[in-house]
PDB file of N, CA and C in Angstrom:
ATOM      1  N   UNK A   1    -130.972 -84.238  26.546  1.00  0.00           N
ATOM      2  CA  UNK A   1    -130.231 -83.168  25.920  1.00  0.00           C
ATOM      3  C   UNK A   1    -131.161 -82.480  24.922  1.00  0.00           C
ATOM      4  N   UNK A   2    -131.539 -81.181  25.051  1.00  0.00           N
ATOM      5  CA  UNK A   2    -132.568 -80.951  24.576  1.00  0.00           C
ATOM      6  C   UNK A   2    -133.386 -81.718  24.059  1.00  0.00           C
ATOM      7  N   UNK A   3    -134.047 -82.414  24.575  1.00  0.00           N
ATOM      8  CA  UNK A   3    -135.591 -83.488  24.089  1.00  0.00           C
ATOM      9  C   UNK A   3    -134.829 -84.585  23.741  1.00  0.00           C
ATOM     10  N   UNK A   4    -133.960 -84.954  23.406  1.00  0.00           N
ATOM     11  CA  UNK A   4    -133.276 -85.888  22.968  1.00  0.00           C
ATOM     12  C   UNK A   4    -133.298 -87.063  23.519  1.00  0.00           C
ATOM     13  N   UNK A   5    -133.726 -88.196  23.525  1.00  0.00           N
ATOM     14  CA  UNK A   5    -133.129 -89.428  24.220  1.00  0.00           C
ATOM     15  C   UNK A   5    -131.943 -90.056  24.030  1.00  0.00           C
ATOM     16  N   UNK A   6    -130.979 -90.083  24.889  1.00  0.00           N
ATOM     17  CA  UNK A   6    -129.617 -90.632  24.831  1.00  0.00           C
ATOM     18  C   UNK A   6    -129.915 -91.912  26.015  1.00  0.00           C
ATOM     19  N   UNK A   7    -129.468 -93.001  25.386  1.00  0.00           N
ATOM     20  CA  UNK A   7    -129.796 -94.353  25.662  1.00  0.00           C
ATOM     21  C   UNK A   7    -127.891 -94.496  26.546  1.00  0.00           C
ATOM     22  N   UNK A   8    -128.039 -95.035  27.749  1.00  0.00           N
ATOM     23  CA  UNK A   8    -126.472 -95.060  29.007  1.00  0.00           C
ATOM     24  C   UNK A   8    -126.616 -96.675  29.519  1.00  0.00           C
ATOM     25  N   UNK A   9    -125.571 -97.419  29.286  1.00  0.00           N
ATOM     26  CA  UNK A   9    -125.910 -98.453  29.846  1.00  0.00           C
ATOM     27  C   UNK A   9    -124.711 -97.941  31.352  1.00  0.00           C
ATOM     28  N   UNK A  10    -124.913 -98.060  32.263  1.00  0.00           N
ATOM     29  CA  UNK A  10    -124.473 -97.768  33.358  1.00  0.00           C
ATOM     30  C   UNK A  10    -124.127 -98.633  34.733  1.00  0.00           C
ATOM     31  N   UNK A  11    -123.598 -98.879  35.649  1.00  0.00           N
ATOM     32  CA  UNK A  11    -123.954 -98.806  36.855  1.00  0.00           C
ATOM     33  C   UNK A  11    -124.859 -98.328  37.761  1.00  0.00           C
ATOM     34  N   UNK A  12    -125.668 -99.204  38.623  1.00  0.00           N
ATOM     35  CA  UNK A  12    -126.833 -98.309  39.235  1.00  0.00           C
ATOM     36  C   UNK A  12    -126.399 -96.966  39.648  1.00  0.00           C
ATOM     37  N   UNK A  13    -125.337 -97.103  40.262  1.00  0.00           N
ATOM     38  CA  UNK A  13    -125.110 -95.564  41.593  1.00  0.00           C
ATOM     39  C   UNK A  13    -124.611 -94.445  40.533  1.00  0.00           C
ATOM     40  N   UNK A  14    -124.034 -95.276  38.972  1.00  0.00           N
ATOM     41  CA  UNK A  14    -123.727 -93.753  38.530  1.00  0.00           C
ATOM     42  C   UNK A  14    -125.067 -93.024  37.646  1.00  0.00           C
ATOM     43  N   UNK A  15    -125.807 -94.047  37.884  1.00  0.00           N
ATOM     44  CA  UNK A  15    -127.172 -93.873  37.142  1.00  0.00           C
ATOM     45  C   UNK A  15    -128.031 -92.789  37.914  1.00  0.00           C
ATOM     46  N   UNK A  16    -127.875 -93.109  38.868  1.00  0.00           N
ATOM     47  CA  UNK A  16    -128.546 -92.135  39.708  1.00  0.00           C
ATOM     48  C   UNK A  16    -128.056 -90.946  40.090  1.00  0.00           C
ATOM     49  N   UNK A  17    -126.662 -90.701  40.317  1.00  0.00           N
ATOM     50  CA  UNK A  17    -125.566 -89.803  40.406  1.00  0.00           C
ATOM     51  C   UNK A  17    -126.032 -88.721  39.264  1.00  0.00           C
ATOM     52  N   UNK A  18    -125.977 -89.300  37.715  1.00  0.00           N
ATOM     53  CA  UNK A  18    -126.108 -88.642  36.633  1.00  0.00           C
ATOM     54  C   UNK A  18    -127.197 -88.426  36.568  1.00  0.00           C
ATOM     55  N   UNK A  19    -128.557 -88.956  36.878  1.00  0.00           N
ATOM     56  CA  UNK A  19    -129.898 -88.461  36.711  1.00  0.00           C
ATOM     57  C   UNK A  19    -129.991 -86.938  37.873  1.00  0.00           C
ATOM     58  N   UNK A  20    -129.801 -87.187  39.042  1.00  0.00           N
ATOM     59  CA  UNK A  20    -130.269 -86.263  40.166  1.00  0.00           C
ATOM     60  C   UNK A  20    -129.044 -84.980  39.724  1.00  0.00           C
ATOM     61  N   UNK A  21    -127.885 -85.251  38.792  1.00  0.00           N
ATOM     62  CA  UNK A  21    -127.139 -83.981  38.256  1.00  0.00           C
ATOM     63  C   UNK A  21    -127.706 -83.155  37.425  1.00  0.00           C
ATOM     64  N   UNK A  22    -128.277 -84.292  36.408  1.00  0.00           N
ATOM     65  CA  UNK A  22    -128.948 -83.258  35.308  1.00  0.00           C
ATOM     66  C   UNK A  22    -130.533 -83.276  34.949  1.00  0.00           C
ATOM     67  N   UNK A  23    -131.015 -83.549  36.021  1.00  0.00           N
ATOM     68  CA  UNK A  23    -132.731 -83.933  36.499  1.00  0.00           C
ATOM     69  C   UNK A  23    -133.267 -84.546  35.497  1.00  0.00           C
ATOM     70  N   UNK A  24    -132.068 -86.043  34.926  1.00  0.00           N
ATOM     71  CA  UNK A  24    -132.984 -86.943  34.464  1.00  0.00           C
ATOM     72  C   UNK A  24    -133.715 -87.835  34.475  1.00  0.00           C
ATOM     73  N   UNK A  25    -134.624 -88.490  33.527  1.00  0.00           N
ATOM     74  CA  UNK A  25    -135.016 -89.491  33.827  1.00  0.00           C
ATOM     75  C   UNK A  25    -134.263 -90.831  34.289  1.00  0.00           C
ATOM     76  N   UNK A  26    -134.622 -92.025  34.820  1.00  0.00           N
ATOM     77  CA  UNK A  26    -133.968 -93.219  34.955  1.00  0.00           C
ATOM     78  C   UNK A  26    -134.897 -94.724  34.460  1.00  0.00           C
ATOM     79  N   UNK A  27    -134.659 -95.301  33.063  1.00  0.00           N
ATOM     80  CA  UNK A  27    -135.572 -96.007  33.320  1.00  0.00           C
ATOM     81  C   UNK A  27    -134.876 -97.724  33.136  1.00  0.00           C
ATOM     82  N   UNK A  28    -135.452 -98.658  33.744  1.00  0.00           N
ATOM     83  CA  UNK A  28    -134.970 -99.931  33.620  1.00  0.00           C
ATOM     84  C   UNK A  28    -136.090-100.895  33.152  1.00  0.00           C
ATOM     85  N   UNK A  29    -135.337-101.851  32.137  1.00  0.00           N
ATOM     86  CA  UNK A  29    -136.014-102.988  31.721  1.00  0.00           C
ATOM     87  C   UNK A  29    -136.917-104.075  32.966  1.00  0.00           C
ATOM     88  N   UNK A  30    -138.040-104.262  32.689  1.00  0.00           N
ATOM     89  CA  UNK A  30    -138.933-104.681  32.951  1.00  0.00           C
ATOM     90  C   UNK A  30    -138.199-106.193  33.612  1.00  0.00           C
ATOM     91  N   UNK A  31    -137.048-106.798  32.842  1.00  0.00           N
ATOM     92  CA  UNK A  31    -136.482-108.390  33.582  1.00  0.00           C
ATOM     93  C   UNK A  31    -135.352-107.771  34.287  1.00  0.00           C
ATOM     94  N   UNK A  32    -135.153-106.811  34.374  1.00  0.00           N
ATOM     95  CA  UNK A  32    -133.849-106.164  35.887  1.00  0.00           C
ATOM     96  C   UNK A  32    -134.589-106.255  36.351  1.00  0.00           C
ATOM     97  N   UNK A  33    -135.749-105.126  36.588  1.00  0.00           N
ATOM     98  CA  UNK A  33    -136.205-105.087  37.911  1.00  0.00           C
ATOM     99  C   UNK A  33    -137.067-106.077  38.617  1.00  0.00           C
ATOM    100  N   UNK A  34    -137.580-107.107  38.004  1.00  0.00           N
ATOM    101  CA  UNK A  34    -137.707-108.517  38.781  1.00  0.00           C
ATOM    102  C   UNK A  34    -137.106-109.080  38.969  1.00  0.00           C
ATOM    103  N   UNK A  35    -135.620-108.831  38.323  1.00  0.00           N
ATOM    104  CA  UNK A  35    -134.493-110.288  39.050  1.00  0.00           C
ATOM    105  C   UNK A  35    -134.164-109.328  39.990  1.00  0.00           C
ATOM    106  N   UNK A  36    -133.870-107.574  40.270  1.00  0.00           N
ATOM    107  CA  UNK A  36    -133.186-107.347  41.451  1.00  0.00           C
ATOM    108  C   UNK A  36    -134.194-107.412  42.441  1.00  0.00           C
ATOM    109  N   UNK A  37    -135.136-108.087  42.466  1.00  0.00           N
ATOM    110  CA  UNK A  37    -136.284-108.088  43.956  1.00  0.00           C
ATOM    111  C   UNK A  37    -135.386-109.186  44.526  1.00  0.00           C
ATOM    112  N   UNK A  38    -135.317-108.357  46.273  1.00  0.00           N
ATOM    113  CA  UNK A  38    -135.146-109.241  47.344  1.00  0.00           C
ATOM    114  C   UNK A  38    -135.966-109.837  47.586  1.00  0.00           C
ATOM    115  N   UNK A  39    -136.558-111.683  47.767  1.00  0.00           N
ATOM    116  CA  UNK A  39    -136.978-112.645  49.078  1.00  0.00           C
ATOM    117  C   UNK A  39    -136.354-112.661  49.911  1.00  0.00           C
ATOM    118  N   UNK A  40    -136.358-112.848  51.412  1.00  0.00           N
ATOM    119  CA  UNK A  40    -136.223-113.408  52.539  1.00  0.00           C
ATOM    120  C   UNK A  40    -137.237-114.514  52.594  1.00  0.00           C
ATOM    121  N   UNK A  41    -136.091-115.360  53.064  1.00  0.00           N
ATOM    122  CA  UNK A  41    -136.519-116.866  53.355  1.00  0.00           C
ATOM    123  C   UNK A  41    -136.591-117.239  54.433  1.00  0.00           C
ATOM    124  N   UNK A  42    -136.848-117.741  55.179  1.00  0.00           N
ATOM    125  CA  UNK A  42    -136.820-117.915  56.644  1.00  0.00           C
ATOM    126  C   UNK A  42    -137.120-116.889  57.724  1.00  0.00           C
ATOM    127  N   UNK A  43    -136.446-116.326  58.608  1.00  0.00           N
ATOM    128  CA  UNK A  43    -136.288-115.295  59.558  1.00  0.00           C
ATOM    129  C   UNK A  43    -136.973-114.110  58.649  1.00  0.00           C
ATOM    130  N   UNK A  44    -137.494-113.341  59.741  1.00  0.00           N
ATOM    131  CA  UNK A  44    -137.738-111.825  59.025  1.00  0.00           C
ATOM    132  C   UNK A  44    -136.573-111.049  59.444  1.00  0.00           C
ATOM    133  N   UNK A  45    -136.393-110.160  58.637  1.00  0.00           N
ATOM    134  CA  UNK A  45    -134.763-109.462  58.842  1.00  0.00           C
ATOM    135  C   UNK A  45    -135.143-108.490  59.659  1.00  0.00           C
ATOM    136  N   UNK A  46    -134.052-107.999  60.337  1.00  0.00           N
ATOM    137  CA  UNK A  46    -134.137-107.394  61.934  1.00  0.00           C
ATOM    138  C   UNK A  46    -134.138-105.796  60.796  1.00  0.00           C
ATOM    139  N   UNK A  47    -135.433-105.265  61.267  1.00  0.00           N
ATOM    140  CA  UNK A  47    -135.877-103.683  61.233  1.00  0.00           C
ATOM    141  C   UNK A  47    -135.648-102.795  61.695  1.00  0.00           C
ATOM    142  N   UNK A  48    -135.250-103.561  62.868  1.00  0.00           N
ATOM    143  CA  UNK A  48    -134.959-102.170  64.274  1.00  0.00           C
ATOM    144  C   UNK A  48    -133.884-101.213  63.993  1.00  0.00           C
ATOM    145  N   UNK A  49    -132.853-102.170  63.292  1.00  0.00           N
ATOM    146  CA  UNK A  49    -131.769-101.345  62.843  1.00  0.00           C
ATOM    147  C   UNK A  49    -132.039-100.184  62.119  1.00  0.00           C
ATOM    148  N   UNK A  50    -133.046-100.066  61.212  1.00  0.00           N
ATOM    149  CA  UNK A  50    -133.251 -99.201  60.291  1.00  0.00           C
ATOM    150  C   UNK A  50    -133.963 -97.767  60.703  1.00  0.00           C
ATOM    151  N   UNK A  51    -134.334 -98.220  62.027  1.00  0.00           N
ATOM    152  CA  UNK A  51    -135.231 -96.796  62.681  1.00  0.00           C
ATOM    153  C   UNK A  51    -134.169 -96.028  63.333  1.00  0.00           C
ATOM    154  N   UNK A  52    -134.101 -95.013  62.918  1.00  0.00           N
ATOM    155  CA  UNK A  52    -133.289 -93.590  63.506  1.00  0.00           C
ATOM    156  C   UNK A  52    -132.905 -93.692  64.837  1.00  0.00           C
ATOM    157  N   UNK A  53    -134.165 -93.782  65.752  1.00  0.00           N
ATOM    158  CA  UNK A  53    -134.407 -94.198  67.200  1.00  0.00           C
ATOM    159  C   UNK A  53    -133.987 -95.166  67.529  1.00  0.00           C
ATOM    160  N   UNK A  54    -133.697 -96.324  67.133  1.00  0.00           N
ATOM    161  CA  UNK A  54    -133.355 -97.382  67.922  1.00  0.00           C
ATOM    162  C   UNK A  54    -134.498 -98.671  68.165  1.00  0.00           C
ATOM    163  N   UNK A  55    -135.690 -98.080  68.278  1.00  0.00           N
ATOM    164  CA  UNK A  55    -136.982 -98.669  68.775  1.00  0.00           C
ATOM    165  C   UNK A  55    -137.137 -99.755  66.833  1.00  0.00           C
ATOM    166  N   UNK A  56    -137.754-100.563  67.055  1.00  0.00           N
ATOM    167  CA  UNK A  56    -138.407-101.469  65.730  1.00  0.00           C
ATOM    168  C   UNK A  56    -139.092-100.645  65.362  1.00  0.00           C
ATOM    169  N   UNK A  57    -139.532-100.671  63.944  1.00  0.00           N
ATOM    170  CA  UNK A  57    -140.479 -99.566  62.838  1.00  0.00           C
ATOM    171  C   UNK A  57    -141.593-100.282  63.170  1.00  0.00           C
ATOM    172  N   UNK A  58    -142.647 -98.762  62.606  1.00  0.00           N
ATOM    173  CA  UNK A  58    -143.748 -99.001  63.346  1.00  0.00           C
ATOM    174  C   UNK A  58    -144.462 -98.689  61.314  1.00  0.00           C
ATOM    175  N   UNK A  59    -145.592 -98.963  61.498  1.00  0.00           N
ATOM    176  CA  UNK A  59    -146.553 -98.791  60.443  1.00  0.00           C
ATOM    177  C   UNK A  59    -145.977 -99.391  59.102  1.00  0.00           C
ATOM    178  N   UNK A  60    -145.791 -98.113  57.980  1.00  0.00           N
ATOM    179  CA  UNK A  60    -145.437 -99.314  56.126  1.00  0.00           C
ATOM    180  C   UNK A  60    -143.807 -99.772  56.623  1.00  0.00           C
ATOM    181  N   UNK A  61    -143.335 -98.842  57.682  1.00  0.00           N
ATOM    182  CA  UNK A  61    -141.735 -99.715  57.898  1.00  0.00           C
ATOM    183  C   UNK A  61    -141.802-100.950  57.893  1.00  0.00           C
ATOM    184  N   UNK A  62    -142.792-101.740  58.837  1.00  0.00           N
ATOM    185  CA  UNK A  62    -142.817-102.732  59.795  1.00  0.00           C
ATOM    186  C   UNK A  62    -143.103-103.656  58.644  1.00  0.00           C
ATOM    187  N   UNK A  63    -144.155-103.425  57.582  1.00  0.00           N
ATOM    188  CA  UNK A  63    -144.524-104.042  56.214  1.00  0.00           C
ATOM    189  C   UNK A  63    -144.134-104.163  55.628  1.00  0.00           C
ATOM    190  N   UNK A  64    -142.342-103.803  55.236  1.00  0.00           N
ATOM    191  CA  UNK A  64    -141.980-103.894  53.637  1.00  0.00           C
ATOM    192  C   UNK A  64    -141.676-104.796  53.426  1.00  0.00           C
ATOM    193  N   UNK A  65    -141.483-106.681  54.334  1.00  0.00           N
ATOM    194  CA  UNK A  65    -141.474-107.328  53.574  1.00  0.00           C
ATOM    195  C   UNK A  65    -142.368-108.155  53.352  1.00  0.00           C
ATOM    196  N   UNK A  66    -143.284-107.589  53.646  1.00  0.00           N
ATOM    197  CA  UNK A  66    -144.741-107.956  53.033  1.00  0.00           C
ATOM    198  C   UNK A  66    -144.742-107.693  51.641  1.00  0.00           C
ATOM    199  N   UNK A  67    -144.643-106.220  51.122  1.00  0.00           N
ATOM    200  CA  UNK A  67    -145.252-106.012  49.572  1.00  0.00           C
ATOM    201  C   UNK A  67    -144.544-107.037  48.249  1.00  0.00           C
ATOM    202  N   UNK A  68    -145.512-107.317  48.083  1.00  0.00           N
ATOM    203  CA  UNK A  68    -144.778-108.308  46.725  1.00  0.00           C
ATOM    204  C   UNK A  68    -144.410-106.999  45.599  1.00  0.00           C
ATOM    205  N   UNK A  69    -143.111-108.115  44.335  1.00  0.00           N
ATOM    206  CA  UNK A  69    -142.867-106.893  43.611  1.00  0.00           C
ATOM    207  C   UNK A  69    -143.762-106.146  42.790  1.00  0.00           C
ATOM    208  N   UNK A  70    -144.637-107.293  42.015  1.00  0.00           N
ATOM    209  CA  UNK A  70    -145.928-106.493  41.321  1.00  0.00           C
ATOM    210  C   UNK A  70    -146.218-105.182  42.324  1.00  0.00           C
ATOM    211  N   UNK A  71    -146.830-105.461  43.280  1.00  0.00           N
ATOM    212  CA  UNK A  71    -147.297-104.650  43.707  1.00  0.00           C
ATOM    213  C   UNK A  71    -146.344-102.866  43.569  1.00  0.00           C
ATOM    214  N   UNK A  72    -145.266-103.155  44.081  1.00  0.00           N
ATOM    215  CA  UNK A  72    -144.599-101.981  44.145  1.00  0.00           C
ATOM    216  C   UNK A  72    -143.844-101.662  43.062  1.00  0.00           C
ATOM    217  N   UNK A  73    -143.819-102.989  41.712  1.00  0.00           N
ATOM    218  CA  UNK A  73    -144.214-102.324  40.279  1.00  0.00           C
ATOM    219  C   UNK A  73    -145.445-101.027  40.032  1.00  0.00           C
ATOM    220  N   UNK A  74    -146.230-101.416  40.252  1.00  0.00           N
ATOM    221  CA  UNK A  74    -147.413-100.708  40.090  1.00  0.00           C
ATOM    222  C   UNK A  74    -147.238 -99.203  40.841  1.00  0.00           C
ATOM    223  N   UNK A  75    -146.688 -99.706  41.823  1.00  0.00           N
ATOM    224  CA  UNK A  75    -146.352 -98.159  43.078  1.00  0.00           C
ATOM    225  C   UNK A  75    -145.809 -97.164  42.305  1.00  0.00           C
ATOM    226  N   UNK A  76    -144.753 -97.909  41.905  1.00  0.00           N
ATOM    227  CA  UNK A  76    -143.502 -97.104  40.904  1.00  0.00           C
ATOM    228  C   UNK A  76    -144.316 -96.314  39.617  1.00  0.00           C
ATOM    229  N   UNK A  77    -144.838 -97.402  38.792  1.00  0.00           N
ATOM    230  CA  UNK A  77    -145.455 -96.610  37.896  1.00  0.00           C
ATOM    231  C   UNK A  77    -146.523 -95.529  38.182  1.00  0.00           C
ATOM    232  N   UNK A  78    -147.271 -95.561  38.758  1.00  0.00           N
ATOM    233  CA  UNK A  78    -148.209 -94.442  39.226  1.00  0.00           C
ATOM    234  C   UNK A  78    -147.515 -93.220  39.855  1.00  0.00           C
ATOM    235  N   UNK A  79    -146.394 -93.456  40.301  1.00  0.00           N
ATOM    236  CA  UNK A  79    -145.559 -92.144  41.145  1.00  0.00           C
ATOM    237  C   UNK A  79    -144.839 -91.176  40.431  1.00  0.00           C
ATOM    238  N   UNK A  80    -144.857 -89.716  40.465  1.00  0.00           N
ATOM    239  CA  UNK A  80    -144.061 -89.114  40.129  1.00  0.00           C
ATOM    240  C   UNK A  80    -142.869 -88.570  41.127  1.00  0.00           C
ATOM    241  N   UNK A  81    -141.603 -88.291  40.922  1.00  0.00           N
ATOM    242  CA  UNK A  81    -140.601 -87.966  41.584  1.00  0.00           C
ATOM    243  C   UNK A  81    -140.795 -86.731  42.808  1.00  0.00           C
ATOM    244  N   UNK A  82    -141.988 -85.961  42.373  1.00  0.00           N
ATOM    245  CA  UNK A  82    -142.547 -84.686  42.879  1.00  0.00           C
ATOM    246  C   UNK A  82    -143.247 -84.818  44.107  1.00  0.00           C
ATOM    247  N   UNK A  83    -143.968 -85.606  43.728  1.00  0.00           N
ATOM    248  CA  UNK A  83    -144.991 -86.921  44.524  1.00  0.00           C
ATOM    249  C   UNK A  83    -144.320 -87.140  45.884  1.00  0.00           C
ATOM    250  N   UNK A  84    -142.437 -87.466  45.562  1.00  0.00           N
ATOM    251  CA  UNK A  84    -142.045 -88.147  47.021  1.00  0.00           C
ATOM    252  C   UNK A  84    -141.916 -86.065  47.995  1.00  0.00           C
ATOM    253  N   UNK A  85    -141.594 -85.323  46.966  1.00  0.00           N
ATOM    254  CA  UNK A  85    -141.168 -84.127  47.787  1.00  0.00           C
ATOM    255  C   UNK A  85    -142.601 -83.883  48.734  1.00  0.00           C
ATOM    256  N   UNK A  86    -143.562 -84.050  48.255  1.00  0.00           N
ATOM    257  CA  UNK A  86    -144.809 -83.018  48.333  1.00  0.00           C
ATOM    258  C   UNK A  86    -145.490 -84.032  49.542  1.00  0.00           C
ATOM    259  N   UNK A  87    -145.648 -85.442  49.812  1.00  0.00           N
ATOM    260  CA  UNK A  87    -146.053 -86.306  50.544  1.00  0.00           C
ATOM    261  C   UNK A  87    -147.342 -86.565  49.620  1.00  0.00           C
ATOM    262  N   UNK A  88    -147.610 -86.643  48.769  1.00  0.00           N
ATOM    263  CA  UNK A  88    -148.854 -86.902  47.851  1.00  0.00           C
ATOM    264  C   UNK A  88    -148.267 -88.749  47.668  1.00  0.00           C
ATOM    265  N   UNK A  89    -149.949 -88.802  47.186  1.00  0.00           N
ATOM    266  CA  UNK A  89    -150.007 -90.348  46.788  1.00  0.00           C
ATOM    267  C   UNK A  89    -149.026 -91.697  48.050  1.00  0.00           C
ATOM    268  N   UNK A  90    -149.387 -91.381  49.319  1.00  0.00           N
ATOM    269  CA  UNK A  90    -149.301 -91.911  50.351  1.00  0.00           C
ATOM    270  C   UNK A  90    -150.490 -91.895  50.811  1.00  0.00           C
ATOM    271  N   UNK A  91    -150.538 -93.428  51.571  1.00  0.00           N
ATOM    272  CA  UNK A  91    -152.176 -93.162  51.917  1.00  0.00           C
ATOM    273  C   UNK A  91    -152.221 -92.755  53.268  1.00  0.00           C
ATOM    274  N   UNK A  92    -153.440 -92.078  53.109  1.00  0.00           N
ATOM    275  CA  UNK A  92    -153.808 -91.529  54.367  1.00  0.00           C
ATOM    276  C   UNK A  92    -152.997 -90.115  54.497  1.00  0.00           C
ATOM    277  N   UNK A  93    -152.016 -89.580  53.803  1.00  0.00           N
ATOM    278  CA  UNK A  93    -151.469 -88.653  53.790  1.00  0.00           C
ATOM    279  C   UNK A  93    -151.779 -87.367  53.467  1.00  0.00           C
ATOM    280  N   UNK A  94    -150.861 -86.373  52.713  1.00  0.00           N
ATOM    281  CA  UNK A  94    -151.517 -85.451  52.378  1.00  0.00           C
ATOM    282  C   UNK A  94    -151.439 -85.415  50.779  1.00  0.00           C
ATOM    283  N   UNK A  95    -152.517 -84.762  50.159  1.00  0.00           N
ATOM    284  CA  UNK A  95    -152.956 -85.018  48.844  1.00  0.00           C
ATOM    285  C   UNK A  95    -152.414 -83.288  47.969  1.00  0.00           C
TER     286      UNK A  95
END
């Protein structure tokens, strides 16, 4: 609100609801977002579902439960929101 920081304790979905309304920021404590990381234990969870097509994901699809959370801590911080419109800061992509 004009420059202002107004501190929301919220629900995720209205968190996001209210950020993408009034193009704000969203930020979360450092012990949320390591307790909300998913493991899979056993089985790898069926992917196929998730491809548009029908067919199993192919390339970073096929990987996501590979990345540990550090890692896509780090993703997060280096990214800007602009970043996802533009295809920047993907590798191999466009810059």
């Amino acid at each position: 609100q004009a420059g202002n920081e107004i501190e929301v304790d919220s629900r995720t979905s209205d968190a996001i609801a209210l950020a993408l309304r009034t193009d704000a920021r969203i930020f979360a404590a450092d012990d949320v977002i390591e307790e909300s990381g998913v493991e899979f234990e056993g089985d790898e969870p069926d992917l196929g579902a998730l491809s548009p097509s029908g067919q199993p994901p192919t390339g970073e699809m096929s990987m996501l439960g590979d990345v540990d959370m550090g890692e896509f801590r780090r993703f997060l911080d280096s990214v800007s929101p602009d970043q996802f419109a533009t295809g920047e800061g993907e590798e191999g992509g466009k810059s």
